[in-house]
N, C-alpha and C. Protein backbone atom coordinates (compact mmCIF):
# COMPACT_ATOMS: atom_id res chain seq x y z
N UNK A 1 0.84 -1.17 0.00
CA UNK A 1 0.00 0.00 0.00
C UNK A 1 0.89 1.24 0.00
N UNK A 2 0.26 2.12 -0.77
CA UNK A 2 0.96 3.47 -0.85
C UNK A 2 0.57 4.57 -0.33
N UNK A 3 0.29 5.94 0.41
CA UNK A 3 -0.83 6.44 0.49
C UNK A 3 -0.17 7.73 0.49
N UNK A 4 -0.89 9.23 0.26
CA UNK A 4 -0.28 10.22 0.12
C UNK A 4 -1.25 11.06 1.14
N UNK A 5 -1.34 12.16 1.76
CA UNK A 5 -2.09 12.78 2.36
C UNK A 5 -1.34 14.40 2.56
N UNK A 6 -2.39 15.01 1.13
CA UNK A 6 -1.79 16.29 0.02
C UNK A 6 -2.59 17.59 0.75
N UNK A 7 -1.86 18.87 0.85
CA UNK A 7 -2.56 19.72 0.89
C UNK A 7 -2.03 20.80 0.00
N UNK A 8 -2.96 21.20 -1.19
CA UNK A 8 -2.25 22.16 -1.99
C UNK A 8 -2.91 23.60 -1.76
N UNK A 9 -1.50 24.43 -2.09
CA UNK A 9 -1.63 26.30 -1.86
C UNK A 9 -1.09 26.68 -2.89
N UNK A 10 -1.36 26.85 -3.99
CA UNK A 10 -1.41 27.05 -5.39
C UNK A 10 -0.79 26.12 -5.97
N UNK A 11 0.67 26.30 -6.27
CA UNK A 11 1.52 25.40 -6.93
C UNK A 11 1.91 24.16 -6.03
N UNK A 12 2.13 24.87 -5.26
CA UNK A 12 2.72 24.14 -4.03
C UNK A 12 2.41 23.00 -3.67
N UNK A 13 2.85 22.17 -2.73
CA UNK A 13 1.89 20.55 -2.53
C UNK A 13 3.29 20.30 -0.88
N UNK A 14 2.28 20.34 -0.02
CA UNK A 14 3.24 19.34 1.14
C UNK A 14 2.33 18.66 1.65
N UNK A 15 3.08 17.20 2.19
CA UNK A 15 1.91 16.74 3.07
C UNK A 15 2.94 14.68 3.57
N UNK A 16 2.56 13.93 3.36
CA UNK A 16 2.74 12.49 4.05
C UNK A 16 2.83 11.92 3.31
N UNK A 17 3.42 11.07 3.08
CA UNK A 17 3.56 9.51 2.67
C UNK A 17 3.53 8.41 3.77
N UNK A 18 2.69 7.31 3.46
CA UNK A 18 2.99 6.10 3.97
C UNK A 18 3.12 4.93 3.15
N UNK A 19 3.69 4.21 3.68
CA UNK A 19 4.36 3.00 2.24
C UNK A 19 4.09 1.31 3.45
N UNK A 20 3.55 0.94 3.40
CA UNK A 20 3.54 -0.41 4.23
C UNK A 20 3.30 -1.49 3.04
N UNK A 21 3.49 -2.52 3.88
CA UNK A 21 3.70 -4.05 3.19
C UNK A 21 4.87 -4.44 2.27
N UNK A 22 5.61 -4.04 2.37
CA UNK A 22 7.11 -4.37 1.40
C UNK A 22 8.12 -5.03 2.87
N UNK A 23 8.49 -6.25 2.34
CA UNK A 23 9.61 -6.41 2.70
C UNK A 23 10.59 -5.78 3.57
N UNK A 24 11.32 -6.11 4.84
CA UNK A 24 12.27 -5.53 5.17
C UNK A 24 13.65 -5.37 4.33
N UNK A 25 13.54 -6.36 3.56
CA UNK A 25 15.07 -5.78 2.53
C UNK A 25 14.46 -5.12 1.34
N UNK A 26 13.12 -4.38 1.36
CA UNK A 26 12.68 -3.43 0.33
C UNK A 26 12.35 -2.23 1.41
N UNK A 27 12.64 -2.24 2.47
CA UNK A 27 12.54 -0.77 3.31
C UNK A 27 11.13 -0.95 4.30
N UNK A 28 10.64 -2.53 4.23
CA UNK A 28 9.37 -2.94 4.73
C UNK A 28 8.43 -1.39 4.80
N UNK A 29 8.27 -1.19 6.22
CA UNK A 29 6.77 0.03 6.03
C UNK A 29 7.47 1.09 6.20
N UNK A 30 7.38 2.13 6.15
CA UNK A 30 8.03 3.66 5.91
C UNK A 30 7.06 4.71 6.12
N UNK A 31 7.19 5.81 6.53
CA UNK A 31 7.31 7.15 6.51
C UNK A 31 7.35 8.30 6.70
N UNK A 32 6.48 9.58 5.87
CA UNK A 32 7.39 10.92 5.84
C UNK A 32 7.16 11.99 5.57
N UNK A 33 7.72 12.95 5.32
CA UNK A 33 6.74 14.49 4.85
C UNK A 33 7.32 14.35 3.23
N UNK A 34 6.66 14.92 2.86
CA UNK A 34 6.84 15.79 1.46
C UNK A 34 6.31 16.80 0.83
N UNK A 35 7.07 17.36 -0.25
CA UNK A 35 6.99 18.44 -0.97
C UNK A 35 7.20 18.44 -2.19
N UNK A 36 6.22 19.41 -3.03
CA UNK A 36 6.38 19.18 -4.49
C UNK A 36 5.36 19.93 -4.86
N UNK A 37 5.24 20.35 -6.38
CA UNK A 37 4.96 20.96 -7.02
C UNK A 37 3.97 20.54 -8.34
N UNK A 38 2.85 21.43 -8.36
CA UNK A 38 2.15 20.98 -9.45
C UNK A 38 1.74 21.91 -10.72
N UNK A 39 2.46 21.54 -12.02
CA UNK A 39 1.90 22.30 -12.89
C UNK A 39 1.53 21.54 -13.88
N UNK A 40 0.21 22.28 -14.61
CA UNK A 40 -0.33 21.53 -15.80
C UNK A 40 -0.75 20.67 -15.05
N UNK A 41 -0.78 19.15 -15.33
CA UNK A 41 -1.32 17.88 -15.34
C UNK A 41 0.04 17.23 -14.50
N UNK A 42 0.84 17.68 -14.34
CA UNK A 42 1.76 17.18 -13.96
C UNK A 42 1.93 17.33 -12.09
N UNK A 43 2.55 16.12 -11.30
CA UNK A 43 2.67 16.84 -9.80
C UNK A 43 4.20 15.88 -9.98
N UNK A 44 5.08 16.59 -9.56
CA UNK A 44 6.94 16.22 -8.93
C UNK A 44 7.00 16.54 -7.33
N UNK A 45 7.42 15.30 -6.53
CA UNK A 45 7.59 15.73 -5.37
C UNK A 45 8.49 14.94 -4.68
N UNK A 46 9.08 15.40 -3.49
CA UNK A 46 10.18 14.89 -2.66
C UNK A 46 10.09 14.68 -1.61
N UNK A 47 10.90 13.27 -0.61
CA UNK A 47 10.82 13.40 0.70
C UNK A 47 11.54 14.71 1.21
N UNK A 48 10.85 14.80 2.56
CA UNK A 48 11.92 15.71 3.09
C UNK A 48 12.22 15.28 4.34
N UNK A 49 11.45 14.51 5.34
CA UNK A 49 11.62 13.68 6.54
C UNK A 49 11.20 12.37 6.62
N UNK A 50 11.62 11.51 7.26
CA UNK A 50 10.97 10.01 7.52
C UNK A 50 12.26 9.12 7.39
N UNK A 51 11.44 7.85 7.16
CA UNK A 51 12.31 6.70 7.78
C UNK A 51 12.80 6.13 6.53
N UNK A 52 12.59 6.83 5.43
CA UNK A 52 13.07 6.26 3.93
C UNK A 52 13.51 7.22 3.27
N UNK A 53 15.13 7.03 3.35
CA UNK A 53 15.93 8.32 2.26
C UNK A 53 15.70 7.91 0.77
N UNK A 54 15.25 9.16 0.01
CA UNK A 54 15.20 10.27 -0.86
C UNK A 54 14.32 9.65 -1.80
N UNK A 55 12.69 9.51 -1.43
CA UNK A 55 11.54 9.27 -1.93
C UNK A 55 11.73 9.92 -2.78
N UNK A 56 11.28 9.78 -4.19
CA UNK A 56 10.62 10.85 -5.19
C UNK A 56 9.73 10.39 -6.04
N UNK A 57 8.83 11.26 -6.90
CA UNK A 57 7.56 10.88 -7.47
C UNK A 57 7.46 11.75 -8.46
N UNK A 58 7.22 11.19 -9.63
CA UNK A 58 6.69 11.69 -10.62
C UNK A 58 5.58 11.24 -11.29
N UNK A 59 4.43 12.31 -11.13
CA UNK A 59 2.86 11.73 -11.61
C UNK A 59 2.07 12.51 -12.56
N UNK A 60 1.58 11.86 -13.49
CA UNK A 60 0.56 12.05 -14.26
C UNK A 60 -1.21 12.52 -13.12
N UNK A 61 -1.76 13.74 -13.38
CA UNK A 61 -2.89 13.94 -12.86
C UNK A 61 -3.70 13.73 -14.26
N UNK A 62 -5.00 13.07 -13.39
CA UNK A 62 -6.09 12.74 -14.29
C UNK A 62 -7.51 12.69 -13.77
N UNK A 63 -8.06 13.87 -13.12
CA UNK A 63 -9.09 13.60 -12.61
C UNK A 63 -9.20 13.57 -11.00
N UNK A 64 -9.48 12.22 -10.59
CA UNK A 64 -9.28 11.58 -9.28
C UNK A 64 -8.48 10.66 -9.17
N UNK A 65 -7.54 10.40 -10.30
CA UNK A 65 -6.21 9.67 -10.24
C UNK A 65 -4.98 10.77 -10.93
N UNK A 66 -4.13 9.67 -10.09
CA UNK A 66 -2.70 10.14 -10.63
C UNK A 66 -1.92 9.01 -10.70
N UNK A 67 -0.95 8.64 -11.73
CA UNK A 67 -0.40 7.64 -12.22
C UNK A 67 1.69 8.04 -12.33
N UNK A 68 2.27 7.24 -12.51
CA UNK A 68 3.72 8.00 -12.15
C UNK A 68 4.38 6.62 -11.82
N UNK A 69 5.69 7.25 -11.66
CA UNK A 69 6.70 6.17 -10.92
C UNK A 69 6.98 7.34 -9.69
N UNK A 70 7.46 6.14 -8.93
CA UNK A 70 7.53 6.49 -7.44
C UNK A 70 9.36 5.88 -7.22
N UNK A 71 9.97 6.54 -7.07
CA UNK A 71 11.78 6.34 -7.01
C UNK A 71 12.56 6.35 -5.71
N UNK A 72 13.25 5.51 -4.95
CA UNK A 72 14.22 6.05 -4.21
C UNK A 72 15.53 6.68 -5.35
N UNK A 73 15.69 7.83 -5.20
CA UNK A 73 16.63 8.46 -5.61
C UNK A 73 17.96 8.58 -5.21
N UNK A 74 18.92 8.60 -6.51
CA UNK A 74 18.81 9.41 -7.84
C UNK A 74 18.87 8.24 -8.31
N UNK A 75 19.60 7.20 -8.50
CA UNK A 75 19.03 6.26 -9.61
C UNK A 75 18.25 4.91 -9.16
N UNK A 76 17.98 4.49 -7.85
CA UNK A 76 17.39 3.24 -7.89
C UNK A 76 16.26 2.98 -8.55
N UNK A 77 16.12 1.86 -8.46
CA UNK A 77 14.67 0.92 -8.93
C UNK A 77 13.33 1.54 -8.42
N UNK A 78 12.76 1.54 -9.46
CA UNK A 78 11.44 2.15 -9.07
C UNK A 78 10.55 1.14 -8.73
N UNK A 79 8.84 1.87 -8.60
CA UNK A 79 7.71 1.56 -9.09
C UNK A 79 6.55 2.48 -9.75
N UNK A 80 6.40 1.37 -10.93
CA UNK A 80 5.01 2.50 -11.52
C UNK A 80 3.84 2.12 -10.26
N UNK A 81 3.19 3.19 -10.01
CA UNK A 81 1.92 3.28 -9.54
C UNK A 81 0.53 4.28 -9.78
N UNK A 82 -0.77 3.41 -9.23
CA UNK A 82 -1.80 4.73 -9.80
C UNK A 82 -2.65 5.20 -8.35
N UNK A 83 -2.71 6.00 -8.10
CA UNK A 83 -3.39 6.64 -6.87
C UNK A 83 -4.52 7.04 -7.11
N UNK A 84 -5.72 6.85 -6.01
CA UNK A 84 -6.70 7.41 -6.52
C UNK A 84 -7.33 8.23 -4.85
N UNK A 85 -7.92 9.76 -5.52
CA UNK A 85 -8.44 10.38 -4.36
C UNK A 85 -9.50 9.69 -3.57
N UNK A 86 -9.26 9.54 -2.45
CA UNK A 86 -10.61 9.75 -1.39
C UNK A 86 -10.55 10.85 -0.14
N UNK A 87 -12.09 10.83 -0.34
CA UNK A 87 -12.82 11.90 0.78
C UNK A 87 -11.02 12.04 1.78
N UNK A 88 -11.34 13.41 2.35
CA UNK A 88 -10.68 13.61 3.25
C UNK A 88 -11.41 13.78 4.58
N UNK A 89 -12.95 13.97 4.21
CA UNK A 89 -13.81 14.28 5.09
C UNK A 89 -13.64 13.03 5.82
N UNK A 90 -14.02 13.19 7.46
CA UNK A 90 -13.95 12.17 8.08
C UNK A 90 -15.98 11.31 8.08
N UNK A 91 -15.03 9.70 8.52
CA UNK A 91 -16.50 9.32 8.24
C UNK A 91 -17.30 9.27 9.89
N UNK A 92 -18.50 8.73 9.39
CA UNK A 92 -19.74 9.42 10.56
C UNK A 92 -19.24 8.36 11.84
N UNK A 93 -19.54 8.62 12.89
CA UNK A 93 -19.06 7.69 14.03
C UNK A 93 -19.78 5.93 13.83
N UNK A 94 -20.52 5.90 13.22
CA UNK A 94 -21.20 4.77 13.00
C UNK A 94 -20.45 3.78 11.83
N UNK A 95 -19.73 4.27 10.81
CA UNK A 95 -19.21 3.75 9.85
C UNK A 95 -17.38 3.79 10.39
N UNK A 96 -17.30 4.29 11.41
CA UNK A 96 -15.45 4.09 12.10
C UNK A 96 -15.22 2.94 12.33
């Protein structure tokens, strides 16, 4: 699982990553803050704290998805992945 939790102020974009279910010799669960930038259709962003050095992401926006590879940097092995928005609103005490 991948998960992002974004708050954007124009261009701008900071906010969380969490990364669970991988392997301990793939960095098992992880994470962290980030930052990055969105123009056009496009969002680029970077770790800046957490338990996994030098996250980066490059994504395709499309709607309520975004699609991209996701990198430990500068050259390791990636993964392509596709994200999709949900509510940020919290749910009703009955459905917790």
């Amino acid at each position: 699982m991948f998960e992002l939790a974004l708050e954007q102020k124009g261009a701008e974009v900071t906010g969380s990553f969490l990364r669970q279910g991988l392997p301990q010799a793939q960095g098992g669960n992880t994470s962290g803050g980030i930052e990055g930038s969105v123009a056009g259709d496009a969002f680029r962003f970077k770790q800046t704290t957490g338990t996994f050095a030098n996250l980066e992401g490059d994504m395709t926006l499309s709607g309520d998805e975004m699609s991209g590879k996701v990198t430990p940097s500068p050259a390791g092995a990636g993964a392509r992945i596709i994200l999709r928005r949900v509510s940020s609103s919290p749910r009703p005490a009955s459905q917790a």
